[in-house]
N, C-alpha and C. Protein backbone atom coordinates (compact mmCIF):
# COMPACT_ATOMS: atom_id res chain seq x y z
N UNK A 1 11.74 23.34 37.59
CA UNK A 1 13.01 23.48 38.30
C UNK A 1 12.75 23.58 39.81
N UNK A 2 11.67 24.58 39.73
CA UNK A 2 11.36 24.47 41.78
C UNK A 2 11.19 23.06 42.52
N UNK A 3 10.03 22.30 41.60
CA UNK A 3 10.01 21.01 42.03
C UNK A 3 11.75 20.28 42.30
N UNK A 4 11.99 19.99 41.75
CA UNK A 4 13.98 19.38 41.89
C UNK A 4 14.60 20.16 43.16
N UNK A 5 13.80 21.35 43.85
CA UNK A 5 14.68 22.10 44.83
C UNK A 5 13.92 21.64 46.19
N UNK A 6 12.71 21.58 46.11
CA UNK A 6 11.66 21.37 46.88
C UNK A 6 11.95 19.71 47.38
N UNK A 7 11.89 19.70 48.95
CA UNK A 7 11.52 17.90 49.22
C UNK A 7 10.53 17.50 49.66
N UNK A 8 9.66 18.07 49.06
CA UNK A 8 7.89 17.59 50.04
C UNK A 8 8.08 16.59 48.76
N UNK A 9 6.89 15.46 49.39
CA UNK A 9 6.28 14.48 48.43
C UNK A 9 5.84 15.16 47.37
N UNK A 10 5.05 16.13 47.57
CA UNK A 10 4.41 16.55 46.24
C UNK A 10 5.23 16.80 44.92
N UNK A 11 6.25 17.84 45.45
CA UNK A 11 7.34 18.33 45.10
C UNK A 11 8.23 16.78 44.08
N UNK A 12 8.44 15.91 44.58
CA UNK A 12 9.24 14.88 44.18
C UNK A 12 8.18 14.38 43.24
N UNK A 13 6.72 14.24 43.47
CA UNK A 13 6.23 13.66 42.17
C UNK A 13 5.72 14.11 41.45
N UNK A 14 5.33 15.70 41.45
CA UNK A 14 5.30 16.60 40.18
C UNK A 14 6.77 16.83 39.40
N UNK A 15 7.88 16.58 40.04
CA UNK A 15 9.10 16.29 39.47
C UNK A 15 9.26 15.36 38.55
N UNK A 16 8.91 14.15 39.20
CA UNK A 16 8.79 12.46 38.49
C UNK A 16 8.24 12.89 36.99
N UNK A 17 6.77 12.94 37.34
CA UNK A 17 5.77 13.27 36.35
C UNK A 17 5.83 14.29 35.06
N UNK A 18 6.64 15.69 35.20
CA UNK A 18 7.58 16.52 34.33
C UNK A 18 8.45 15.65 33.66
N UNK A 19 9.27 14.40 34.31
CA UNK A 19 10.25 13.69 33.68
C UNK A 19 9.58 13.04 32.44
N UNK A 20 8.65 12.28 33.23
CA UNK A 20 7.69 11.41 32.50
C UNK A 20 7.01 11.66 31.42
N UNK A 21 6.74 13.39 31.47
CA UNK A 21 5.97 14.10 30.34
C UNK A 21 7.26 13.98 29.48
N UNK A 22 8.23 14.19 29.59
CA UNK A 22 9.37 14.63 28.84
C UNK A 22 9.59 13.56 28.16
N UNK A 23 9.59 12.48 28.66
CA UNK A 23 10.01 11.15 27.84
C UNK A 23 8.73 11.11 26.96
N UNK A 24 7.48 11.15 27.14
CA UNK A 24 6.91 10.94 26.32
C UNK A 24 6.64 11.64 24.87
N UNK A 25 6.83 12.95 25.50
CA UNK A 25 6.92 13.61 24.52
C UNK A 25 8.36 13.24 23.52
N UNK A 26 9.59 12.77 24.04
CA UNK A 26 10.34 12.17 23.13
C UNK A 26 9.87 11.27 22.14
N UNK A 27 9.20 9.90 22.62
CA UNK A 27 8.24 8.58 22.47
C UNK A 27 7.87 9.21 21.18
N UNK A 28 6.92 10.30 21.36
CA UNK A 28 6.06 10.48 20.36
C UNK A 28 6.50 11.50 19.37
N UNK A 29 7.56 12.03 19.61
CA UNK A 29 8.27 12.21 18.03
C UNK A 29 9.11 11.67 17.84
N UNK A 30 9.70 10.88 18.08
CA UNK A 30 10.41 9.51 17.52
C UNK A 30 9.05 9.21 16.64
N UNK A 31 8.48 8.64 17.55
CA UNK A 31 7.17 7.61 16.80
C UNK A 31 6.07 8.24 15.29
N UNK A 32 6.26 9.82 15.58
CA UNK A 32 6.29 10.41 14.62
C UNK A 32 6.99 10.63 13.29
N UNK A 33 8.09 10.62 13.16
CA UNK A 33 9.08 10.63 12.49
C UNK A 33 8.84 9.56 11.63
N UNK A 34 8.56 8.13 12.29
CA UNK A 34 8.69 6.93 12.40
C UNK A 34 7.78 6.74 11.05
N UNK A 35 6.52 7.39 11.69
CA UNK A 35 5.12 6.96 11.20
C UNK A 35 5.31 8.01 9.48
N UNK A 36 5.65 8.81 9.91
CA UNK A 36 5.63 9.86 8.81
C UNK A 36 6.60 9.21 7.32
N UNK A 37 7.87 8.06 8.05
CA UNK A 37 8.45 7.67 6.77
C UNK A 37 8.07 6.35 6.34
N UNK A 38 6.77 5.91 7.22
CA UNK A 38 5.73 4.69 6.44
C UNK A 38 5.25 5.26 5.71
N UNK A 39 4.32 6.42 5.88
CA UNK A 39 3.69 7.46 5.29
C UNK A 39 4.08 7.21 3.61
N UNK A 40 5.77 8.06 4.01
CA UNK A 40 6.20 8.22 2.71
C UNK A 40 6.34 7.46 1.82
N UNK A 41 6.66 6.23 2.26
CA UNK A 41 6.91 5.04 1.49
C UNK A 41 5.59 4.48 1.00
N UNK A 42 4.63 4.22 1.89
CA UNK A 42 3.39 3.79 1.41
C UNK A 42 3.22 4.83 -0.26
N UNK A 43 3.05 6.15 0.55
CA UNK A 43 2.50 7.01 -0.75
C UNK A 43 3.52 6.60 -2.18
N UNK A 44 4.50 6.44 -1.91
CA UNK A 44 5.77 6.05 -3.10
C UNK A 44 5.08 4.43 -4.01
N UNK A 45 4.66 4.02 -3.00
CA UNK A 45 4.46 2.40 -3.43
C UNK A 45 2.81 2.08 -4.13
N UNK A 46 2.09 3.06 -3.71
CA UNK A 46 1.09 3.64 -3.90
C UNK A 46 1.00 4.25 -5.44
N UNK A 47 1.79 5.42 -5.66
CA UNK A 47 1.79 5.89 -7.09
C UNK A 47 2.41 5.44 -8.10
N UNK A 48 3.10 4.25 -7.64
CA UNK A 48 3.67 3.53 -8.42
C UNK A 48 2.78 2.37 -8.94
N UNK A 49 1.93 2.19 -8.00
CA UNK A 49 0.87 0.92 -8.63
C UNK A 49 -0.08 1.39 -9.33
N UNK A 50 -0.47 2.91 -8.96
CA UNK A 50 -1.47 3.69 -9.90
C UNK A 50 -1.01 3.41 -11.07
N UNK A 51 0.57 3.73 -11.28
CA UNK A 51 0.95 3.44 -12.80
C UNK A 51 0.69 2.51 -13.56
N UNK A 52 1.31 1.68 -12.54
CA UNK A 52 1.16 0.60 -13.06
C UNK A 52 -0.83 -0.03 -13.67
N UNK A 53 -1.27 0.48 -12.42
CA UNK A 53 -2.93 0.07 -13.33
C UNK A 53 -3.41 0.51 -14.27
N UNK A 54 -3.49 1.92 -13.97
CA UNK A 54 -3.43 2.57 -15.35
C UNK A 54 -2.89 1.81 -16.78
N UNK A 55 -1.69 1.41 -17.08
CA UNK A 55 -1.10 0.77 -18.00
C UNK A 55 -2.15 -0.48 -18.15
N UNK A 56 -2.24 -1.39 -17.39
CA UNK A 56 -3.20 -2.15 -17.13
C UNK A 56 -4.26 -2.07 -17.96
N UNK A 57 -5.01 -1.21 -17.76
CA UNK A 57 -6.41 -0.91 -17.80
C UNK A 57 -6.27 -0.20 -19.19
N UNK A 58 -5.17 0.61 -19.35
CA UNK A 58 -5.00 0.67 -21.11
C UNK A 58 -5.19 -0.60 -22.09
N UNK A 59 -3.90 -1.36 -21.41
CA UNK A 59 -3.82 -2.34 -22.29
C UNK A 59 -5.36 -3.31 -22.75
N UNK A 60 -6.19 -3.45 -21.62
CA UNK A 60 -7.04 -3.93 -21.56
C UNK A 60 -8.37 -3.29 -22.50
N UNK A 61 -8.44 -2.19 -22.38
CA UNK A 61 -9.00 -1.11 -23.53
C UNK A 61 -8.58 -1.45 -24.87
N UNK A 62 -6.97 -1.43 -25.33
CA UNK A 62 -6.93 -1.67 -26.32
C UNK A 62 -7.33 -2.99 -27.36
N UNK A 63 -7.53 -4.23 -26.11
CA UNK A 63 -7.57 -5.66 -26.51
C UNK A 63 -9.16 -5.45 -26.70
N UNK A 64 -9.82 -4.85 -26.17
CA UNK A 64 -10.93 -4.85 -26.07
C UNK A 64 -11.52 -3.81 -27.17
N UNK A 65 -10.67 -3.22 -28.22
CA UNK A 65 -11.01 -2.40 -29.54
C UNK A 65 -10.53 -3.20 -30.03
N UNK A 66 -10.29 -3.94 -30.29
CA UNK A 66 -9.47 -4.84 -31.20
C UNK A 66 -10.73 -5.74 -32.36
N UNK A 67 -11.20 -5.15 -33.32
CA UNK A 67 -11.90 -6.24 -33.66
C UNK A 67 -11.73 -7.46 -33.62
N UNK A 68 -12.47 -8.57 -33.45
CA UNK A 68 -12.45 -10.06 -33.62
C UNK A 68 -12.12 -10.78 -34.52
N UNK A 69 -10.78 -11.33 -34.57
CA UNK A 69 -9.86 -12.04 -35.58
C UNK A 69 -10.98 -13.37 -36.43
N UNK A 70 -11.02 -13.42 -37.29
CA UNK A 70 -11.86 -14.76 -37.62
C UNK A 70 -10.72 -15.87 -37.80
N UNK A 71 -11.00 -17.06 -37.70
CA UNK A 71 -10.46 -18.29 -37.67
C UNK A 71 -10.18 -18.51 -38.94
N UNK A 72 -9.12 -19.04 -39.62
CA UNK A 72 -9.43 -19.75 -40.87
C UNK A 72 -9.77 -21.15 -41.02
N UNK A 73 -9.50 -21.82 -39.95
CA UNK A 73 -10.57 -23.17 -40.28
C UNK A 73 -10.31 -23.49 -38.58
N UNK A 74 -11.62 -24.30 -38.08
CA UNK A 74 -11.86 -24.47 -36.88
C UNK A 74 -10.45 -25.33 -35.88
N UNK A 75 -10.85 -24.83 -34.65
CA UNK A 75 -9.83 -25.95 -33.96
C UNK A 75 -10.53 -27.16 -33.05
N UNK A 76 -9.79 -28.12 -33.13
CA UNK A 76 -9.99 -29.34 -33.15
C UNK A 76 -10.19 -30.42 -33.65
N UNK A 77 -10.50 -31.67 -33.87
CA UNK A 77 -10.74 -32.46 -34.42
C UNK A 77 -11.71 -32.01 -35.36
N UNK A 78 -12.05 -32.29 -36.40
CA UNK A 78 -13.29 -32.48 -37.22
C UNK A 78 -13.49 -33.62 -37.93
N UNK A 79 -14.64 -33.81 -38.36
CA UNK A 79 -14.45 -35.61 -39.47
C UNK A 79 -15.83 -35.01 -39.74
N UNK A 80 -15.85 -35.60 -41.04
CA UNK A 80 -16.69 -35.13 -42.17
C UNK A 80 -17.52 -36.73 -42.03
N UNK A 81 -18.64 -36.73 -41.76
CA UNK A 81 -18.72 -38.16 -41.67
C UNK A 81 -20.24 -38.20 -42.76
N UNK A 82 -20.71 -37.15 -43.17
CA UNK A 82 -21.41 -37.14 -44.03
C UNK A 82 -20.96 -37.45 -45.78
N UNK A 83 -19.91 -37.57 -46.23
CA UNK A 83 -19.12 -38.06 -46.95
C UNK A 83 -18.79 -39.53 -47.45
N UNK A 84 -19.09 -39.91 -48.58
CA UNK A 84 -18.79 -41.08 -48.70
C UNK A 84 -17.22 -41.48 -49.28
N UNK A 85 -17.03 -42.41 -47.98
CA UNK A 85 -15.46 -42.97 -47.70
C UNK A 85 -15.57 -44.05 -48.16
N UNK A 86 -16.75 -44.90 -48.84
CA UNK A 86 -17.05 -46.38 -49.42
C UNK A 86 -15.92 -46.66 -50.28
């Protein structure tokens, strides 16, 4: 407040500079605020994919207990060519 009463140079730009602190300090809780509801959202988007892997990585467990189905007869072409077709 003295500075704003005072008219020396000094006086006027320790004034300025108080202003200047002031805005910044606005700047940076705005920018706080800001940052804090990326924050939140990240972390939201975040535990939601945990879920989601998790499930994942179950399912993948379970395919992977799964004993091995046997075929009942092969796929693809076959021809018996040992066979007589005479």
């Amino acid at each position: 407040m003295l500075s704003s009463v005072l008219r020396s140079e000094t006086a006027v730009r320790v004034n300025v500079e108080i202003m200047r602190a002031f805005v910044r300090l606005r700047r940076a809780s705005l920018l706080s605020d800001e940052i804090m509801r990326i924050v939140e959202d990240l972390s939201n988007r975040v535990d939601s994919h945990d879920q989601v892997i998790g499930d994942i990585v179950e399912s993948i467990r379970q395919l992977a207990a799964l004993p091995p189905r046997e075929r009942s007869r092969p796929i693809g072409f076959t021809a018996d060519l040992d066979s007589d077709s005479s």
